[in-house]
N, C-alpha and C. Protein backbone atom coordinates (compact mmCIF):
# COMPACT_ATOMS: atom_id res chain seq x y z
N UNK A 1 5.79 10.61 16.03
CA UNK A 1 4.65 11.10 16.76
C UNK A 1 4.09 9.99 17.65
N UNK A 2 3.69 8.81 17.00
CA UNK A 2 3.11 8.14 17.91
C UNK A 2 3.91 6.99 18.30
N UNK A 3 5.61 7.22 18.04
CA UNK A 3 6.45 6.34 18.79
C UNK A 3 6.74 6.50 20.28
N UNK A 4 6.08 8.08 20.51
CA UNK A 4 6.69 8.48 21.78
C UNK A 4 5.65 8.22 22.63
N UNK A 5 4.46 7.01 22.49
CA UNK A 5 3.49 6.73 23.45
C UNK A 5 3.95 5.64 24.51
N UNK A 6 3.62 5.32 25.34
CA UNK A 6 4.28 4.22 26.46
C UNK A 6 4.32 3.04 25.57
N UNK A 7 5.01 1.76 26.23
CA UNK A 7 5.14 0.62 24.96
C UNK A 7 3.41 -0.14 25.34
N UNK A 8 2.71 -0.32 26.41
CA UNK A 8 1.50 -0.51 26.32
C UNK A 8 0.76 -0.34 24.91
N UNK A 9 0.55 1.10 24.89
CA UNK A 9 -0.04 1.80 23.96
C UNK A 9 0.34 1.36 22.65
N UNK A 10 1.61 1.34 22.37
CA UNK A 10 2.18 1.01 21.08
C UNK A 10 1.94 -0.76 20.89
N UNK A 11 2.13 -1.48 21.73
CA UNK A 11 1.45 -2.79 21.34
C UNK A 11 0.16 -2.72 20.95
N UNK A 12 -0.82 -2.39 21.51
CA UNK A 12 -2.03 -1.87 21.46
C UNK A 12 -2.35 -1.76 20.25
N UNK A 13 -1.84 -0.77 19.72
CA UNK A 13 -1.98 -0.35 17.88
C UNK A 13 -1.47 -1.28 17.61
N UNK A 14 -0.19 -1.88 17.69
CA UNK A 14 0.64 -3.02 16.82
C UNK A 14 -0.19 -4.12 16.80
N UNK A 15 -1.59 -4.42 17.77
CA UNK A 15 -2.35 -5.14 17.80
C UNK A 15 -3.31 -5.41 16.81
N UNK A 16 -4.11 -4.11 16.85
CA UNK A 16 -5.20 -3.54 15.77
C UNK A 16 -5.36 -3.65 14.77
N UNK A 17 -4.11 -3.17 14.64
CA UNK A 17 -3.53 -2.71 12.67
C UNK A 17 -2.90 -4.15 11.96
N UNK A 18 -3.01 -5.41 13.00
CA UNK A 18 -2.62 -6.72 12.80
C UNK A 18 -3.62 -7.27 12.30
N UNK A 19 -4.21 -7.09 13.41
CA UNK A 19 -5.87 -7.75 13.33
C UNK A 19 -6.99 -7.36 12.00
N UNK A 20 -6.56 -6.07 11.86
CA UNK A 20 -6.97 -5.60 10.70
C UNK A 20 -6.58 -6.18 9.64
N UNK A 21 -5.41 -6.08 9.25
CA UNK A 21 -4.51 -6.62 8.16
C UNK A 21 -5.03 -8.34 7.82
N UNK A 22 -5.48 -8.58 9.18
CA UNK A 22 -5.50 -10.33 9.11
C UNK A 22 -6.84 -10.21 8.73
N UNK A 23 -7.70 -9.71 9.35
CA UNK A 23 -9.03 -9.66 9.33
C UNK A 23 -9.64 -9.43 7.54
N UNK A 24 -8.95 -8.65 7.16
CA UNK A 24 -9.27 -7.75 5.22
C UNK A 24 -8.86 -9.02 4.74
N UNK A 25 -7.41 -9.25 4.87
CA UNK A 25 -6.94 -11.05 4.25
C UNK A 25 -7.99 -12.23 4.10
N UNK A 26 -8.45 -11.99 5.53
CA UNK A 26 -9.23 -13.56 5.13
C UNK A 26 -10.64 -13.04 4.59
N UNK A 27 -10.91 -11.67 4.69
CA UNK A 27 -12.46 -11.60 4.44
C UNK A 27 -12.36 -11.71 2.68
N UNK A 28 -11.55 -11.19 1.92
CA UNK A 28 -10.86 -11.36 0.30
C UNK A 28 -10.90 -12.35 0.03
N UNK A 29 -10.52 -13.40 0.66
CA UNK A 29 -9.95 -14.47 0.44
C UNK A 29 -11.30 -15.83 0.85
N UNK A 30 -11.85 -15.32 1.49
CA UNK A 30 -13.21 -16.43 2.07
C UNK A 30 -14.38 -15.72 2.14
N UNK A 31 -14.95 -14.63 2.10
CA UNK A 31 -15.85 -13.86 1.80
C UNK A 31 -16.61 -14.18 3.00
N UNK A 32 -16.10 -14.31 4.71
CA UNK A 32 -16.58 -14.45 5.57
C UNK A 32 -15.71 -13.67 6.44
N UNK A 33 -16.43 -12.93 7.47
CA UNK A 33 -16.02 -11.80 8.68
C UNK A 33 -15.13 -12.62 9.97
N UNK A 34 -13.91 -12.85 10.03
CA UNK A 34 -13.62 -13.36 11.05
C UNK A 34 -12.96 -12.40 12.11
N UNK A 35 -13.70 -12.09 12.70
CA UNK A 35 -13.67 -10.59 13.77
C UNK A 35 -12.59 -11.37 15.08
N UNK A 36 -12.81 -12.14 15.59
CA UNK A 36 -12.58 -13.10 16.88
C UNK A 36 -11.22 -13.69 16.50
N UNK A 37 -11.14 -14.06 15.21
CA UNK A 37 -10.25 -15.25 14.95
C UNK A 37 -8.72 -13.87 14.41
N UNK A 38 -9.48 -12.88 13.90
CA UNK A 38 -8.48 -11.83 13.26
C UNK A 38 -7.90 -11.19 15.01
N UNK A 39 -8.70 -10.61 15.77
CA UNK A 39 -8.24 -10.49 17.44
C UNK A 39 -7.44 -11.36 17.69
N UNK A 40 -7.38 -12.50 17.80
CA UNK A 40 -6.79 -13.77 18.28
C UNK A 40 -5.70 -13.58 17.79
N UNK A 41 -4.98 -13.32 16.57
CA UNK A 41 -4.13 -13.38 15.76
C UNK A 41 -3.25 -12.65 15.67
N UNK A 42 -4.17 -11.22 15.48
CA UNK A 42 -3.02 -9.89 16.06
C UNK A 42 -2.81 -10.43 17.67
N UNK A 43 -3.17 -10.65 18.77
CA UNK A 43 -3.08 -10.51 20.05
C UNK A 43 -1.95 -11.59 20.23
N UNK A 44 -1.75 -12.96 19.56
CA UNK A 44 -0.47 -14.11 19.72
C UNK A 44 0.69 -13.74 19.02
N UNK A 45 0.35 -13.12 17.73
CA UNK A 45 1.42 -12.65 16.66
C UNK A 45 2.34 -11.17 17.74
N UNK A 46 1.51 -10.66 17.53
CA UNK A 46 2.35 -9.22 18.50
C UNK A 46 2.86 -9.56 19.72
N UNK A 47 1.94 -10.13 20.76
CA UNK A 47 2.65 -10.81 21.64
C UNK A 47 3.97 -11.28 21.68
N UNK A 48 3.95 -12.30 20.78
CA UNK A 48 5.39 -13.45 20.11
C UNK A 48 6.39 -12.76 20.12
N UNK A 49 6.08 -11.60 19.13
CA UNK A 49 6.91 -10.61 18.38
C UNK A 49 7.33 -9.52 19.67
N UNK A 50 6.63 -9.47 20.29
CA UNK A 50 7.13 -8.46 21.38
C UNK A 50 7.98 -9.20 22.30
N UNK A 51 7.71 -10.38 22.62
CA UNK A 51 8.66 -11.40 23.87
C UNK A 51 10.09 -11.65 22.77
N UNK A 52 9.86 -11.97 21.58
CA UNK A 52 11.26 -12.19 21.28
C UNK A 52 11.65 -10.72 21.00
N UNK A 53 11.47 -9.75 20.56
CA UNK A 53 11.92 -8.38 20.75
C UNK A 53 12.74 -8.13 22.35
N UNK A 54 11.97 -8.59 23.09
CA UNK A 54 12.51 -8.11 24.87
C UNK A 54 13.26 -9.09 24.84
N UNK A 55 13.73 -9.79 24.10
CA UNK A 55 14.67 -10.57 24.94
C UNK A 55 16.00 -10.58 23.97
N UNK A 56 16.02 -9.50 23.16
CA UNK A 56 16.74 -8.82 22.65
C UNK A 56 17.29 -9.34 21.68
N UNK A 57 16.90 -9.81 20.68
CA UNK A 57 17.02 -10.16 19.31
C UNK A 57 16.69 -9.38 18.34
N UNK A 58 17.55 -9.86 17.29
CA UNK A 58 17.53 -8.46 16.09
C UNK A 58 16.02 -8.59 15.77
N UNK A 59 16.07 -7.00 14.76
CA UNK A 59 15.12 -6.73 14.19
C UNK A 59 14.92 -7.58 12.90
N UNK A 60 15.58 -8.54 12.44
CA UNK A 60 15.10 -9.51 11.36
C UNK A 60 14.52 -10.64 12.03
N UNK A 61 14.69 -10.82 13.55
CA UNK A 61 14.52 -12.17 13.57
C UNK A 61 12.40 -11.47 14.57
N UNK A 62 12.86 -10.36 14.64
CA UNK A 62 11.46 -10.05 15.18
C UNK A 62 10.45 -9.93 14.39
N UNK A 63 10.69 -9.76 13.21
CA UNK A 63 9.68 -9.76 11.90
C UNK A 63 9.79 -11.53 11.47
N UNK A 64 10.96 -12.13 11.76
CA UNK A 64 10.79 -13.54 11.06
C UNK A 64 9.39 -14.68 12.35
N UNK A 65 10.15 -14.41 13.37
CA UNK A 65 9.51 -15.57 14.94
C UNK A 65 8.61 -15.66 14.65
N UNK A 66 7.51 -14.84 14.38
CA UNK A 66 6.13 -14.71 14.10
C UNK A 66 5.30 -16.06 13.20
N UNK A 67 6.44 -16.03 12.06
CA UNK A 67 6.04 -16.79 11.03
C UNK A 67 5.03 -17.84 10.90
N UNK A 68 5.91 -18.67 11.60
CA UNK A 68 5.49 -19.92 11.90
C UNK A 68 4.46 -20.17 12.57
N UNK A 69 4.27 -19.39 13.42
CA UNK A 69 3.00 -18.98 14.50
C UNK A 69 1.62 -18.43 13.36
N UNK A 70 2.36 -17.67 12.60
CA UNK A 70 0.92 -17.13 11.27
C UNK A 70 0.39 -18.62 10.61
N UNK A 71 1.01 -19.31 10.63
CA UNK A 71 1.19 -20.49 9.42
C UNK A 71 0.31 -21.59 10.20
N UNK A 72 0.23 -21.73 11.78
CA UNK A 72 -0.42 -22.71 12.23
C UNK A 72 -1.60 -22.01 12.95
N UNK A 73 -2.05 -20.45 12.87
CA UNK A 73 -2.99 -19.74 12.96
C UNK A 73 -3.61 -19.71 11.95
N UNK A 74 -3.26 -19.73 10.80
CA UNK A 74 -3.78 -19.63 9.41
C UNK A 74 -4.50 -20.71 9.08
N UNK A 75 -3.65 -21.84 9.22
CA UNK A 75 -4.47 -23.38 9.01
C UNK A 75 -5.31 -23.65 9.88
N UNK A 76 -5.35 -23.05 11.26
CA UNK A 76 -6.66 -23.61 12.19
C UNK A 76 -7.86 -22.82 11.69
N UNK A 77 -7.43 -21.96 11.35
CA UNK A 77 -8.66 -20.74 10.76
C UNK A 77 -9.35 -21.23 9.27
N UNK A 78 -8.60 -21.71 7.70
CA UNK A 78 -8.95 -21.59 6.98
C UNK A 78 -9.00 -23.25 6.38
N UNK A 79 -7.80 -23.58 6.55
CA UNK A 79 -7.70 -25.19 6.76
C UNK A 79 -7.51 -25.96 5.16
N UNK A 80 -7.53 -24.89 3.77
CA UNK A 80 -7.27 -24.75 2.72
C UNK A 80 -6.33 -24.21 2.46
N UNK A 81 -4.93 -25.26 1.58
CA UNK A 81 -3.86 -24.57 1.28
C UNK A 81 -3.78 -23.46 0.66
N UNK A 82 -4.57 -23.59 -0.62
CA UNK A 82 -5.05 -22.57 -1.36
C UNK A 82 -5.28 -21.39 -0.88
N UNK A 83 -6.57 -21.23 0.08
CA UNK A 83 -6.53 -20.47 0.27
C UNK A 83 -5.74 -19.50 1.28
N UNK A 84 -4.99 -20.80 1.98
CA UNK A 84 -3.77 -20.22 2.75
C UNK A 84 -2.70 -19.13 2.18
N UNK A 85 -2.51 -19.28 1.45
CA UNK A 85 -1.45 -19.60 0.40
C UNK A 85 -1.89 -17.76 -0.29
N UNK A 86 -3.02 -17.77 -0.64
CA UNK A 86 -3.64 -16.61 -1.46
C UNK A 86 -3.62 -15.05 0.26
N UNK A 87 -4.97 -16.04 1.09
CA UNK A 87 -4.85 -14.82 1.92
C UNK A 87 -3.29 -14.41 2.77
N UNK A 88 -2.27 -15.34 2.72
CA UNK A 88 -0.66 -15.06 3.24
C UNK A 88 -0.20 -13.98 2.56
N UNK A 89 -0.25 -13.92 1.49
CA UNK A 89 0.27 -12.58 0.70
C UNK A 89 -0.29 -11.71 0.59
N UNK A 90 -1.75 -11.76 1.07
CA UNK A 90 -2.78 -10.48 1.44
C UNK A 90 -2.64 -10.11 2.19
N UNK A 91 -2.53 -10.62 3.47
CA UNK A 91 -2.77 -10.40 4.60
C UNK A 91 -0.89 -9.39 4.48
N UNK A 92 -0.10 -10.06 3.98
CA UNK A 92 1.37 -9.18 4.16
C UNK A 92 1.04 -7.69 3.33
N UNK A 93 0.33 -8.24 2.15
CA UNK A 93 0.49 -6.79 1.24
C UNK A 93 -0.55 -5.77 1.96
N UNK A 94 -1.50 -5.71 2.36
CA UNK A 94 -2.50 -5.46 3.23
C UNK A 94 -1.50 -4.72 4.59
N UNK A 95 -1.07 -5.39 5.50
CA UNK A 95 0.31 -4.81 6.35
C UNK A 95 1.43 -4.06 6.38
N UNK A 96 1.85 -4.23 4.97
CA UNK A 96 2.94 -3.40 4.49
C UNK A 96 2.03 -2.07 3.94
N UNK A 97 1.16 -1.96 3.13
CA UNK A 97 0.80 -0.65 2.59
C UNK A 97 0.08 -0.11 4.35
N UNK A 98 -0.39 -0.86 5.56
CA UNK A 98 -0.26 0.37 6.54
C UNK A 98 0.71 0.70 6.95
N UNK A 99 1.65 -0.57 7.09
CA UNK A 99 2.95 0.09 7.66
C UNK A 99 3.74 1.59 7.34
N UNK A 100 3.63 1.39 6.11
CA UNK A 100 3.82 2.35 5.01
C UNK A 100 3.04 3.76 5.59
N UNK A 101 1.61 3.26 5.94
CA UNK A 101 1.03 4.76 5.86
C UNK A 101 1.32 5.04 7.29
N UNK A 102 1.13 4.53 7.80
CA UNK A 102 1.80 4.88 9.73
C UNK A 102 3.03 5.24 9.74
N UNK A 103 3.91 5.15 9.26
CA UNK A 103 5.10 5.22 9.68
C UNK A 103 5.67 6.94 8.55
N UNK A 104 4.61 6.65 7.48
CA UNK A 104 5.36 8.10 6.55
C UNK A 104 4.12 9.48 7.37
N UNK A 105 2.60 8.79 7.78
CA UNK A 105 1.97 10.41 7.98
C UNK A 105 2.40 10.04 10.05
N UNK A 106 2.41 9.37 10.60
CA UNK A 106 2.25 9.06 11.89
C UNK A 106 3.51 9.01 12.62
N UNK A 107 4.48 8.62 11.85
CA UNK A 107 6.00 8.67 12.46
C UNK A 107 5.51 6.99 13.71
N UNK A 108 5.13 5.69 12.88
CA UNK A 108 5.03 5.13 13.88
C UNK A 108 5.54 3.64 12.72
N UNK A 109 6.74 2.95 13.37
CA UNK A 109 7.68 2.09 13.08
C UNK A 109 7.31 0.59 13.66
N UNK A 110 6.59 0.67 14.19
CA UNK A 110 6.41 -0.32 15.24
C UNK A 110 6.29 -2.22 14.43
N UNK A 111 5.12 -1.83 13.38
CA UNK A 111 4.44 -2.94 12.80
C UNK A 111 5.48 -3.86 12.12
N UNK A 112 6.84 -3.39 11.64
CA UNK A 112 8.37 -3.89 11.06
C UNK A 112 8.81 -3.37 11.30
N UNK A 113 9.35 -3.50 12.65
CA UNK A 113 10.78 -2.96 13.52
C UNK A 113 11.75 -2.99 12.32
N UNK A 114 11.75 -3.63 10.84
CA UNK A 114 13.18 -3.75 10.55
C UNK A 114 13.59 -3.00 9.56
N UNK A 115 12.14 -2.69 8.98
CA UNK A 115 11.91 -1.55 8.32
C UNK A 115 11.74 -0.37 8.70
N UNK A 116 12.46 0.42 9.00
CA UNK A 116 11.68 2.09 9.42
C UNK A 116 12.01 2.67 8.45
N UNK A 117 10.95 3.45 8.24
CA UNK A 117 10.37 4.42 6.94
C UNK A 117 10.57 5.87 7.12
N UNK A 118 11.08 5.97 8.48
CA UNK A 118 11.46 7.90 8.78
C UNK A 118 12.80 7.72 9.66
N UNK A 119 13.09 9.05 9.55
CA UNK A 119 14.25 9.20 10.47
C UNK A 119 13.89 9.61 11.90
């Protein structure tokens, strides 16, 4: 359903639902609202992920590129391994259960190209 929107649009959400994901992570994890810093994050991460996508690399390495980019976004933001360390696996488990729900009621694949969840 909502794969068949222009790719604009679909970054767009792939943006949101980032920012979100990042945003719930650190608020769990530091009990402070980082609205700006969670934007920032989805907007470089998807980005990343979309330029190495266009330039036509697999779908493992489009879920991997990102990584490293989370890891030195993460530390400018929280600057505690610990809590690096805690909101990283939030922030994924947090991502995966939308991915999950977008992709089984929404028909939308986008968030892990490497995973798709429908036919």
């Amino acid at each position: 359903m909502l794969n068949a929107l222009p790719a604009p649009i679909l970054l767009d959400i792939a943006i949101l639902f980032t920012a979100l994901s990042w945003g719930l992570g650190l608020y769990l994890v530091d009990k402070r609202v980082y609205i700006f810093a969670s934007l920032a994050v989805g907007c470089f991460v998807c980005l990343f992920g979309y330029s190495v996508e266009s330039l036509g690399a697999p779908a493992w390495a489009v879920v991997a590129a990102p990584v490293p980019l989370d890891i030195l976004l993460l530390w400018y933001v929280l600057r505690k391994p610990r809590k690096m360390a805690m909101a990283y696996v939030l922030i994924w488990a947090i991502y995966i259960v939308i991915h999950i729900f977008l992709s089984a009621f929404l028909h939308y694949d986008s968030l892990i190209p490497a995973w798709r969840l429908h036919s």
